[in-house]
C-alpha atoms as a PDB file:
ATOM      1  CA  UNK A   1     -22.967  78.339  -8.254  1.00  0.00           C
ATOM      2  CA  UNK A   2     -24.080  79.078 -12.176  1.00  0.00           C
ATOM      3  CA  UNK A   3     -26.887  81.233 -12.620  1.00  0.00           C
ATOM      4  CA  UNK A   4     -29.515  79.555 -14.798  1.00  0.00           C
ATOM      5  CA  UNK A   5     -30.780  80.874 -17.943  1.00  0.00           C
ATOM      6  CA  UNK A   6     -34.473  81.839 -16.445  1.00  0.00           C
ATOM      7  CA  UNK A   7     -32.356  83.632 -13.514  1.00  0.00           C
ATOM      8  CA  UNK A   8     -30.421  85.619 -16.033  1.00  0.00           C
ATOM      9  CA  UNK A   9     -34.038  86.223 -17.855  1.00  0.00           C
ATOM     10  CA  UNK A  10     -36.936  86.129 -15.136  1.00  0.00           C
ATOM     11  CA  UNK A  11     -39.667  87.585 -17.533  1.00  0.00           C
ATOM     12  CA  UNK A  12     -38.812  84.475 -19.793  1.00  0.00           C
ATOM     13  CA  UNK A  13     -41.342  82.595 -16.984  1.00  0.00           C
ATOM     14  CA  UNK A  14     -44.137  84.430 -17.980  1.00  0.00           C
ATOM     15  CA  UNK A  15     -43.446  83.645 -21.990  1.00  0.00           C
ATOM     16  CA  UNK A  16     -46.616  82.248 -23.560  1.00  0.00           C
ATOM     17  CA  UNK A  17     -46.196  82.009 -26.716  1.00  0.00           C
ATOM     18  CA  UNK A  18     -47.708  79.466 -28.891  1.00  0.00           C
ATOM     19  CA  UNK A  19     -49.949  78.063 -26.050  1.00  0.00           C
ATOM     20  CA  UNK A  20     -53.232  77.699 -27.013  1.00  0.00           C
ATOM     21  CA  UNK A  21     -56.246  78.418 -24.458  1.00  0.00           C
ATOM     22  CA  UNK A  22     -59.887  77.598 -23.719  1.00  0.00           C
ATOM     23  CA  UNK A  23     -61.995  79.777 -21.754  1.00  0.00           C
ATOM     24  CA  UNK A  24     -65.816  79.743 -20.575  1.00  0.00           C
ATOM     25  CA  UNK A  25     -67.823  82.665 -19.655  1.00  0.00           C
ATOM     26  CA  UNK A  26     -65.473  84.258 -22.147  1.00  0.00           C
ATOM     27  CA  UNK A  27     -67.593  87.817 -21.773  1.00  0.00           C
ATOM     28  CA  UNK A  28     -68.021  87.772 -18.403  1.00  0.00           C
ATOM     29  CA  UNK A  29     -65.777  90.457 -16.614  1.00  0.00           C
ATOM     30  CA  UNK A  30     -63.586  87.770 -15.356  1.00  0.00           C
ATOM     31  CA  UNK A  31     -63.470  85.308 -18.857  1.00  0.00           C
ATOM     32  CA  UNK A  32     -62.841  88.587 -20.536  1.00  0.00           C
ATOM     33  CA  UNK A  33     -59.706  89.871 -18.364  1.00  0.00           C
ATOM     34  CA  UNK A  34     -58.089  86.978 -19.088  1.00  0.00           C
ATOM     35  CA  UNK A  35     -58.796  86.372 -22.668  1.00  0.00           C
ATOM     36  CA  UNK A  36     -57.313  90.055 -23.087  1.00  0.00           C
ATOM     37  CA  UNK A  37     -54.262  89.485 -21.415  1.00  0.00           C
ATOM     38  CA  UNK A  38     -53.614  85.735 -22.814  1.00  0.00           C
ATOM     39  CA  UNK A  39     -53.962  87.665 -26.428  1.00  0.00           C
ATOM     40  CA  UNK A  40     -51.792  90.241 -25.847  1.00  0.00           C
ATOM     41  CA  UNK A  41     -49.387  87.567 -24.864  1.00  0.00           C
ATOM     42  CA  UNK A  42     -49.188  85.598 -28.096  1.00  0.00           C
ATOM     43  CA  UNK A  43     -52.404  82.842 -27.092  1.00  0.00           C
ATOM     44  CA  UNK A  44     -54.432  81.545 -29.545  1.00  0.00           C
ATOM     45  CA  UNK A  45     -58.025  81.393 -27.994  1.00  0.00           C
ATOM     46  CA  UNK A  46     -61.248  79.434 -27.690  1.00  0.00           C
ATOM     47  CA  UNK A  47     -63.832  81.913 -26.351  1.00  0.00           C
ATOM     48  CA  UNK A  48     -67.245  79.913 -25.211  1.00  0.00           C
ATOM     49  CA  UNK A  49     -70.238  82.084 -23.779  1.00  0.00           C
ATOM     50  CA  UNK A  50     -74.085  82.021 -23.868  1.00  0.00           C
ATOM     51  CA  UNK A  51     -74.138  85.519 -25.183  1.00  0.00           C
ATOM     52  CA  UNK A  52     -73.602  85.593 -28.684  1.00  0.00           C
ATOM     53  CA  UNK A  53     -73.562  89.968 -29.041  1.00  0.00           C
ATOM     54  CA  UNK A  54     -71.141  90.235 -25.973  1.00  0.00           C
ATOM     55  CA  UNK A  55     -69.140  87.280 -27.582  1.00  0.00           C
ATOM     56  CA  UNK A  56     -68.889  89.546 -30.893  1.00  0.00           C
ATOM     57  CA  UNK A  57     -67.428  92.344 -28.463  1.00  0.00           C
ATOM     58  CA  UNK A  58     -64.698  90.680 -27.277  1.00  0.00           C
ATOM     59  CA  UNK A  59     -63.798  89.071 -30.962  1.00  0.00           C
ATOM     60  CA  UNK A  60     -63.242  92.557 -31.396  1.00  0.00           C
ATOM     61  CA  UNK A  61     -61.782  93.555 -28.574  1.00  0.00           C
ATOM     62  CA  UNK A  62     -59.289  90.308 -28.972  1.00  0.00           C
ATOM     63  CA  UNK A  63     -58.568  91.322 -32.511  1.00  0.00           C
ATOM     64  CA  UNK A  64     -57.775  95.031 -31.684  1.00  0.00           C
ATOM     65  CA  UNK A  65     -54.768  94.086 -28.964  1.00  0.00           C
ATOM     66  CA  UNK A  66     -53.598  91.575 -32.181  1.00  0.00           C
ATOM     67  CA  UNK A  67     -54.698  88.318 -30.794  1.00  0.00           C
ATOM     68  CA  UNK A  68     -56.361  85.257 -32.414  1.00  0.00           C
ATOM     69  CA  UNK A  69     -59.336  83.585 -31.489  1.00  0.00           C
ATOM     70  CA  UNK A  70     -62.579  81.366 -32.428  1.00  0.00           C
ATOM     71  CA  UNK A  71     -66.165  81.844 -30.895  1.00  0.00           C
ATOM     72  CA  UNK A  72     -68.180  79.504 -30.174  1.00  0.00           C
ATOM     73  CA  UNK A  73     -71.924  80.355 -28.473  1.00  0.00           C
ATOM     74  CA  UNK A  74     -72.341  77.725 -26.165  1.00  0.00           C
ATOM     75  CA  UNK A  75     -72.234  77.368 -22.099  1.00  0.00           C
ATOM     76  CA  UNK A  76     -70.355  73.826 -20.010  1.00  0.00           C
ATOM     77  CA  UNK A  77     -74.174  72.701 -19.225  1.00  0.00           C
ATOM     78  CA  UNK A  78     -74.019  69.182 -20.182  1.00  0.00           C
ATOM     79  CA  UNK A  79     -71.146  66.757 -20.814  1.00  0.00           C
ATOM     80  CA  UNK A  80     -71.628  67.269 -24.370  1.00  0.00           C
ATOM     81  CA  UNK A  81     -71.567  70.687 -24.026  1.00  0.00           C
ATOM     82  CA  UNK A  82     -68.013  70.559 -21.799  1.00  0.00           C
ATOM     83  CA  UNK A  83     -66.575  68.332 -24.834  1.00  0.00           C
ATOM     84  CA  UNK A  84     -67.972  70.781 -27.931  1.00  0.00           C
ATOM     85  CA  UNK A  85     -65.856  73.205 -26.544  1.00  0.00           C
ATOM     86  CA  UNK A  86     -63.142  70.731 -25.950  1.00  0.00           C
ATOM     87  CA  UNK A  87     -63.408  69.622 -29.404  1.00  0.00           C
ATOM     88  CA  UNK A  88     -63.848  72.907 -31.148  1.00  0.00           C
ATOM     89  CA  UNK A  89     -59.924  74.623 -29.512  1.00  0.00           C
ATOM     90  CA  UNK A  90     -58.436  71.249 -30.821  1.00  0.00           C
ATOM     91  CA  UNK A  91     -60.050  71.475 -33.726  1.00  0.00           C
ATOM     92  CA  UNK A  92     -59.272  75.322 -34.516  1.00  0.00           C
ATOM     93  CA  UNK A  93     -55.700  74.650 -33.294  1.00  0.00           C
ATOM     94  CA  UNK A  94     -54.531  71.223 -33.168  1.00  0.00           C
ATOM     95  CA  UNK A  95     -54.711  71.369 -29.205  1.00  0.00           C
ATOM     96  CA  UNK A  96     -55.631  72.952 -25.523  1.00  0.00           C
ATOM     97  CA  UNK A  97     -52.612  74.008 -23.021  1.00  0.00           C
ATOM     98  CA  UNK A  98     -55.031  75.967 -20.864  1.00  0.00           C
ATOM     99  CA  UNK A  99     -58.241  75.998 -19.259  1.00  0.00           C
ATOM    100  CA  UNK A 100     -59.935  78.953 -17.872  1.00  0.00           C
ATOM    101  CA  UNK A 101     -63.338  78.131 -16.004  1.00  0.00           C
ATOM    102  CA  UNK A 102     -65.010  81.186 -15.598  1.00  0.00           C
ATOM    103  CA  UNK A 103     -68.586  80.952 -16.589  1.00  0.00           C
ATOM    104  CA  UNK A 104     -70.932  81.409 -13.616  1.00  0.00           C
ATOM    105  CA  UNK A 105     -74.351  82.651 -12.195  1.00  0.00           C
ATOM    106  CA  UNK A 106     -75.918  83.902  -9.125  1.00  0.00           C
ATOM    107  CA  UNK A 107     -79.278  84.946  -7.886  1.00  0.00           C
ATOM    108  CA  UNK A 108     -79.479  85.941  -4.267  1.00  0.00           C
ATOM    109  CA  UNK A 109     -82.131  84.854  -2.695  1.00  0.00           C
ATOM    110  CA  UNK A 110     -82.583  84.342   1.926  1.00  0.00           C
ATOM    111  CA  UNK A 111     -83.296  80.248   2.007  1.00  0.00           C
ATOM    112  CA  UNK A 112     -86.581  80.274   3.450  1.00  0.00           C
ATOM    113  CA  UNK A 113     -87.094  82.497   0.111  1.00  0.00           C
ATOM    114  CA  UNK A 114     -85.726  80.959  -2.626  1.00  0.00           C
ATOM    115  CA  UNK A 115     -86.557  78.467  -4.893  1.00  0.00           C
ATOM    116  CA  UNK A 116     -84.990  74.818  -4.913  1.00  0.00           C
ATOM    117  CA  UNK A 117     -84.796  75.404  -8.898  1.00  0.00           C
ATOM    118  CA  UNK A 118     -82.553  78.582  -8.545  1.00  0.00           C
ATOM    119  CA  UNK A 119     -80.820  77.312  -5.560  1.00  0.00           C
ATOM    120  CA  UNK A 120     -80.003  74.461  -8.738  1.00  0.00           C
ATOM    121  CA  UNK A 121     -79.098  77.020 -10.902  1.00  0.00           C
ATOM    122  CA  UNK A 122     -76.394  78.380  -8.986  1.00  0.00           C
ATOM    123  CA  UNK A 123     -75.233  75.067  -8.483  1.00  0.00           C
ATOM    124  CA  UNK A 124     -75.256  73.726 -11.814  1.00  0.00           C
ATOM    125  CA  UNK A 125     -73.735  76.636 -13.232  1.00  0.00           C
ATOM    126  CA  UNK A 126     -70.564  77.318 -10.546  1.00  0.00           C
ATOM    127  CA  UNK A 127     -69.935  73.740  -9.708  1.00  0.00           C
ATOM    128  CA  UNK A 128     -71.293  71.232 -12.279  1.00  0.00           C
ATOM    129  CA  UNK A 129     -70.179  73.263 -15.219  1.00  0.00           C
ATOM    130  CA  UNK A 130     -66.868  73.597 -13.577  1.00  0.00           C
ATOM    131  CA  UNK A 131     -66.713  69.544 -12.853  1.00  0.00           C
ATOM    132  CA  UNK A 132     -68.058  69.072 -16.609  1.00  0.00           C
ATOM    133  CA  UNK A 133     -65.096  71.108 -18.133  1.00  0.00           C
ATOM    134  CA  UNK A 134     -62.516  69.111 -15.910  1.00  0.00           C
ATOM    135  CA  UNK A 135     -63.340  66.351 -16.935  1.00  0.00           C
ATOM    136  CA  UNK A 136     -63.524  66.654 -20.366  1.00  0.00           C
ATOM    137  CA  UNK A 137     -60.050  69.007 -20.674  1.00  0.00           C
ATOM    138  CA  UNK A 138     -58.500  66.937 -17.839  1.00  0.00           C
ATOM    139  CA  UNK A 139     -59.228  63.540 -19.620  1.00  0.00           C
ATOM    140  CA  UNK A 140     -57.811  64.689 -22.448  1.00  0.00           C
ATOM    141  CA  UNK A 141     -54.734  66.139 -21.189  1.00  0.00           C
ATOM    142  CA  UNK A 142     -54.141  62.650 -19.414  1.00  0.00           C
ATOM    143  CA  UNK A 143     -54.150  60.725 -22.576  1.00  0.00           C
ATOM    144  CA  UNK A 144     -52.154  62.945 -24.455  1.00  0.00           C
ATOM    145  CA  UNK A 145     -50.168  63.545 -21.388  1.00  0.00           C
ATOM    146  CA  UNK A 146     -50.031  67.381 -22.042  1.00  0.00           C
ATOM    147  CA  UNK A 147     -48.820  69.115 -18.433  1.00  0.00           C
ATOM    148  CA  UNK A 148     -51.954  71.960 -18.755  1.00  0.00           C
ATOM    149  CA  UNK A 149     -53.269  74.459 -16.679  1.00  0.00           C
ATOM    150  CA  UNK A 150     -56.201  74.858 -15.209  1.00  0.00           C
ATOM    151  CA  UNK A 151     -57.323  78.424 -14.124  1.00  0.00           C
ATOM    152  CA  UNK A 152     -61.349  78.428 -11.712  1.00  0.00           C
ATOM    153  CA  UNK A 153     -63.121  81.187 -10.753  1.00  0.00           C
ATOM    154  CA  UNK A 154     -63.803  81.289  -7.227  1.00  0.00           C
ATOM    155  CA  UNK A 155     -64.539  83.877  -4.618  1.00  0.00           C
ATOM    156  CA  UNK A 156     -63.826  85.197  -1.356  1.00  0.00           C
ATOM    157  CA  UNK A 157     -67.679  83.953  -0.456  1.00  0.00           C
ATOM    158  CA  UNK A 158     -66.374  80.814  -0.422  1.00  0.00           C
ATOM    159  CA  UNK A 159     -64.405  81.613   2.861  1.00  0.00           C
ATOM    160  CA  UNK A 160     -66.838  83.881   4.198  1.00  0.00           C
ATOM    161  CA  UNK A 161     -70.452  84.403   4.337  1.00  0.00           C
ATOM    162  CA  UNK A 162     -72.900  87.210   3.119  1.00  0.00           C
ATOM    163  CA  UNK A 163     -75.506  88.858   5.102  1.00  0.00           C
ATOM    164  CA  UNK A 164     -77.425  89.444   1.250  1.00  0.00           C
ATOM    165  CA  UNK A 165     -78.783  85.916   1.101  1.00  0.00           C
ATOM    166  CA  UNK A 166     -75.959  84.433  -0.684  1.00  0.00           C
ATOM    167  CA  UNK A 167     -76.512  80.376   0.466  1.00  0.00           C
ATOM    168  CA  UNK A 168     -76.260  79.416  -2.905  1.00  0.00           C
ATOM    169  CA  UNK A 169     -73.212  81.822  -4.116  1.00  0.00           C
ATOM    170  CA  UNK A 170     -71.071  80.972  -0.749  1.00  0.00           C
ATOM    171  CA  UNK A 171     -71.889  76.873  -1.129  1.00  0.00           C
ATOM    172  CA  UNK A 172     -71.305  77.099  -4.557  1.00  0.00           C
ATOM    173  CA  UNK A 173     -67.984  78.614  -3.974  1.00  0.00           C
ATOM    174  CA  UNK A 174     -66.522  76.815  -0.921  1.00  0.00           C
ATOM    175  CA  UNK A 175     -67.248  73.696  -3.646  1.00  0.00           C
ATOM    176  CA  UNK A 176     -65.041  75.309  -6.164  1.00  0.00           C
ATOM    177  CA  UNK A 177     -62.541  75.501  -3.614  1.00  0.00           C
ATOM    178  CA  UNK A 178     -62.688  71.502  -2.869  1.00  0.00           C
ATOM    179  CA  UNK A 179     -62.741  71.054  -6.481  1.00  0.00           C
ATOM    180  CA  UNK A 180     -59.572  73.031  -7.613  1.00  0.00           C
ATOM    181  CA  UNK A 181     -57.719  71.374  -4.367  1.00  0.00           C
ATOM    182  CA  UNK A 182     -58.957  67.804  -4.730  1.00  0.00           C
ATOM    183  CA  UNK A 183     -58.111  67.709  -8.788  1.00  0.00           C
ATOM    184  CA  UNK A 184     -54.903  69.051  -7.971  1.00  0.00           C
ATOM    185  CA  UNK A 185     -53.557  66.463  -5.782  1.00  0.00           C
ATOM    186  CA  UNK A 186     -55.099  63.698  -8.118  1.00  0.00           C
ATOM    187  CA  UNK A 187     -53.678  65.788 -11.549  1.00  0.00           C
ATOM    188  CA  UNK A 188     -50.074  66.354 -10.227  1.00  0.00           C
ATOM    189  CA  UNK A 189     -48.757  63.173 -10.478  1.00  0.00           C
ATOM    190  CA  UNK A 190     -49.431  64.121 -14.705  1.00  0.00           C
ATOM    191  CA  UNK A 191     -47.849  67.368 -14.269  1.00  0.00           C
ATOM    192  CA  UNK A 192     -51.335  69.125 -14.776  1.00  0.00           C
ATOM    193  CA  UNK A 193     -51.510  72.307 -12.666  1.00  0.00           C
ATOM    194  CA  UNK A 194     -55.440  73.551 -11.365  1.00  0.00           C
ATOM    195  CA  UNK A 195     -55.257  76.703  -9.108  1.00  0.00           C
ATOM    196  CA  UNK A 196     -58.643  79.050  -8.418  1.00  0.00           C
ATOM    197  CA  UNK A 197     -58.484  82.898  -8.573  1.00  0.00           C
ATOM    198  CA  UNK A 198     -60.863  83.972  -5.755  1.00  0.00           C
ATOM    199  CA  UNK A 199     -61.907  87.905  -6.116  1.00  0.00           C
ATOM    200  CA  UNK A 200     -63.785  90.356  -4.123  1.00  0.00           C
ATOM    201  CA  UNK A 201     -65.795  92.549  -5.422  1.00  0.00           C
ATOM    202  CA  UNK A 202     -64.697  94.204  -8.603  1.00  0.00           C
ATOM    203  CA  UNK A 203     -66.332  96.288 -11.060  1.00  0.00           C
ATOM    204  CA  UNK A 204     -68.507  94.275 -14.319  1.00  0.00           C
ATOM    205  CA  UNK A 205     -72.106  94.966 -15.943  1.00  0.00           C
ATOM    206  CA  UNK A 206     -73.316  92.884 -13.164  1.00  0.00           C
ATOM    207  CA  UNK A 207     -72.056  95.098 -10.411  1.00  0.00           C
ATOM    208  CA  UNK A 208     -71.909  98.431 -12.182  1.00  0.00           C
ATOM    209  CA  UNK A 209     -75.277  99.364  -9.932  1.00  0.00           C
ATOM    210  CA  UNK A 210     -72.266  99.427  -7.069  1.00  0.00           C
ATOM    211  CA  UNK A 211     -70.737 102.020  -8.789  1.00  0.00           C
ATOM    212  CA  UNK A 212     -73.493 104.399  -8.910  1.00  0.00           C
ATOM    213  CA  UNK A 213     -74.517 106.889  -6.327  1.00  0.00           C
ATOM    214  CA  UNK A 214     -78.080 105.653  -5.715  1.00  0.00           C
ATOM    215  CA  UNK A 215     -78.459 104.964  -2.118  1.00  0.00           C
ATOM    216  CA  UNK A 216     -78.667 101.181  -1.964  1.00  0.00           C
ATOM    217  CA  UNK A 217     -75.485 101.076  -4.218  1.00  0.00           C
ATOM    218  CA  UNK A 218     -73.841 103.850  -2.198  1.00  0.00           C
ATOM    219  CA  UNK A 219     -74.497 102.363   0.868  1.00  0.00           C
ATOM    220  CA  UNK A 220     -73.401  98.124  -0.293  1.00  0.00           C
ATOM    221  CA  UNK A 221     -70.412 100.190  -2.158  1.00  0.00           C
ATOM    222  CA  UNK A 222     -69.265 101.647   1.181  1.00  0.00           C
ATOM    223  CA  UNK A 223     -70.002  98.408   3.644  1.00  0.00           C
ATOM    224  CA  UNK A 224     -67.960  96.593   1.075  1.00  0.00           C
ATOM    225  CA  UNK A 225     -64.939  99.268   1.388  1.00  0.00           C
ATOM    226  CA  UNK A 226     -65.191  98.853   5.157  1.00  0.00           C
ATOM    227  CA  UNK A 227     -64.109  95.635   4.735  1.00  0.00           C
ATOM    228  CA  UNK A 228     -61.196  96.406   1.874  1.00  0.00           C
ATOM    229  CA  UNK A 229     -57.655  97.507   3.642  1.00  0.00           C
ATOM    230  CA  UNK A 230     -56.056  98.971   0.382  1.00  0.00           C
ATOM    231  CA  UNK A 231     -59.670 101.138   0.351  1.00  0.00           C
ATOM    232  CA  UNK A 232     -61.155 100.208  -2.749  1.00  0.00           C
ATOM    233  CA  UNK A 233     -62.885  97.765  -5.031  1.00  0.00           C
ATOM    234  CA  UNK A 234     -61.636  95.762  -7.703  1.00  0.00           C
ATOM    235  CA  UNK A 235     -61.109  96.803 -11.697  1.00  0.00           C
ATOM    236  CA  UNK A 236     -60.963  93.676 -14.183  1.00  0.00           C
ATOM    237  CA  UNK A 237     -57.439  94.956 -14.696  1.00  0.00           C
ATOM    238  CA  UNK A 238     -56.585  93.740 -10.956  1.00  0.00           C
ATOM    239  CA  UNK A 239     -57.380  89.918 -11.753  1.00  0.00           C
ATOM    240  CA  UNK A 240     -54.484  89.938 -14.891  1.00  0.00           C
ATOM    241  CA  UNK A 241     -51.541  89.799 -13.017  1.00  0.00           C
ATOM    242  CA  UNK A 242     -52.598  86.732 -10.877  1.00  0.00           C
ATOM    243  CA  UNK A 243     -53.747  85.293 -14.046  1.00  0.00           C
ATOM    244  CA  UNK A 244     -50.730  85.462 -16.369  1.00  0.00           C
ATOM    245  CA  UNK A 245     -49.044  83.778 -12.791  1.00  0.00           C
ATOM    246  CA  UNK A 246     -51.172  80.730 -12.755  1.00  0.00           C
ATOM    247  CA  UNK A 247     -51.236  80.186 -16.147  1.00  0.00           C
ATOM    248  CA  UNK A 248     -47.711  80.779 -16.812  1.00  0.00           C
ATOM    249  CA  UNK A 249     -44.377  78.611 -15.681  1.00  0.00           C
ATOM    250  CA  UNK A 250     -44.100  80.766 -13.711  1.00  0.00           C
ATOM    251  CA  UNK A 251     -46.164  79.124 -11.803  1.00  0.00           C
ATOM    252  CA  UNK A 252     -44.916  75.251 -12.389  1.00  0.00           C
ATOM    253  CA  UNK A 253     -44.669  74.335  -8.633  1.00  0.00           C
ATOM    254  CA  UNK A 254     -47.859  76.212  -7.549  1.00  0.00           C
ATOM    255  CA  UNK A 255     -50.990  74.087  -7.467  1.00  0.00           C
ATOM    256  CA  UNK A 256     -54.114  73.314  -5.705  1.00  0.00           C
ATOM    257  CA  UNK A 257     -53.985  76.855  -4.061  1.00  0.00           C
ATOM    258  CA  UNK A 258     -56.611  79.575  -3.505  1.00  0.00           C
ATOM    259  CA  UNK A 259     -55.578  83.151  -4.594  1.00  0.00           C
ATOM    260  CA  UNK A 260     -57.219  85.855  -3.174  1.00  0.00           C
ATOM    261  CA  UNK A 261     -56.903  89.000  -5.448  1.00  0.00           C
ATOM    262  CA  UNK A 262     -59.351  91.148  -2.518  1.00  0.00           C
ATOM    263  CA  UNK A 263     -57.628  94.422  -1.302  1.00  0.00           C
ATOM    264  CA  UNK A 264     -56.787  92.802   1.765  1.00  0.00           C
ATOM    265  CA  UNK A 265     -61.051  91.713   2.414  1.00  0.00           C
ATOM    266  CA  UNK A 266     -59.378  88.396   3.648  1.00  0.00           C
ATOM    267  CA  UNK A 267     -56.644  89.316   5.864  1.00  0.00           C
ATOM    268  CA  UNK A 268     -58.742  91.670   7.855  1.00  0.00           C
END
């Protein structure tokens, strides 16, 4: 039996050099874990958010670990919108190897409380944006038969439900599950990979309140750890690993799964 050159070099699976990357909700915690690590490891980026100061942050933040990247203010709410971005990586860098989904919203609201219009905010936002950037990458991948990857942001709420009023978050969720398994089935035959990240809690400007010792965030900080085996809740730094998997070759013969990156949340 011959040992093969990746055996003899494992860490060669996680080489990404060269490979060039789009990612939404680029400042977001989640966008902007991943845009760290994929610039530390040699990818050239296309960072798309709605926020154009916390997009100027990262630039910097990109620049400072020695990476390369383009901005572009703009969010996956239309079609046209989905192929801007599309249009601007291939025209910063001749091309798009990955796709990271991560823009997003939520508003928690009980359902005999909210609104139909945010109920369609949350939607739009976690599962049409998410459709609209498939497409648009996906197509294009197809016709230039390019085997990409395709990283979405999903969460353990779409396995389990929330006591906080979270019928928008959860259904929202449990769609971006069906998505990333249903486009991987009908992607594979093209040797196009789509896999979802799914996170507990973890620690961003939008759940720093957790983090504080006023009593509501004490006391959702500590129901939350009730729930966490390993006793703690997730750092942005937690989601990299899992990321530079999926979106490596390491990762060639892994598709259409759920990853839960959660302390243990699911498992218990």
């Amino acid at each position: 039996m011959t040992i093969s050159s990746i055996l003899r070099q494992p860490l060669s699976m996680f080489d990404l050099q060269g490979k060039v990357a789009a990612i939404t909700g680029a400042s977001g915690a989640f966008g902007r874990a991943c845009a760290l690590m994929l610039a530390s490891s040699g990818v050239k980026l296309l960072l798309a958010s709605g926020s154009e100061s916390e997009l100027a942050e990262l630039m910097t933040e990109v620049k400072e670990v020695g990476g390369e990247a383009r901005p572009l203010v703009r969010r996956p709410a239309t079609l046209e919108d989905a192929e801007a971005i599309r249009a601007a990586a291939i025209e910063a860098y001749g091309k798009i190897d990955i796709l990271v989904i991560a823009s997003g919203f939520n508003k928690a609201g009980f359902i005999q409380d909210q609104p139909l219009e945010t109920w369609q905010a949350v939607m739009d936002a976690n599962v049409q944006g998410a459709w609209l950037m498939a497409k648009s990458v996906g197509s294009w991948w197809i016709e230039n038969k390019v085997r990409g990857k395709m990283l979405l942001v999903s969460s353990v709420r779409g396995r389990h439900g929330n006591v906080s009023g979270y019928t928008a978050y959860c259904t929202s969720k449990g769609a971006t599950d069906a998505l990333t398994r249903v486009l991987a089935t009908e992607w594979a035959k093209y040797g196009i990979n789509v896999n979802a990240i799914a996170p507990t809690v973890f620690r961003s400007k939008l759940t720093a309140w957790m983090w504080s010792d006023d009593p509501v965030g004490k006391a959702t900080r500590e129901r939350s750890l009730s729930r966490i085996p390993l006793g703690r809740l997730g750092e942005p730094e937690d989601l990299m690993g899992m990321a530079l998997y999926l979106l490596s070759p390491a990762s060639d013969f892994c598709t259409g799964q759920i990853m839960y990156v959660d302390g243990g949340y699911t498992a218990g």
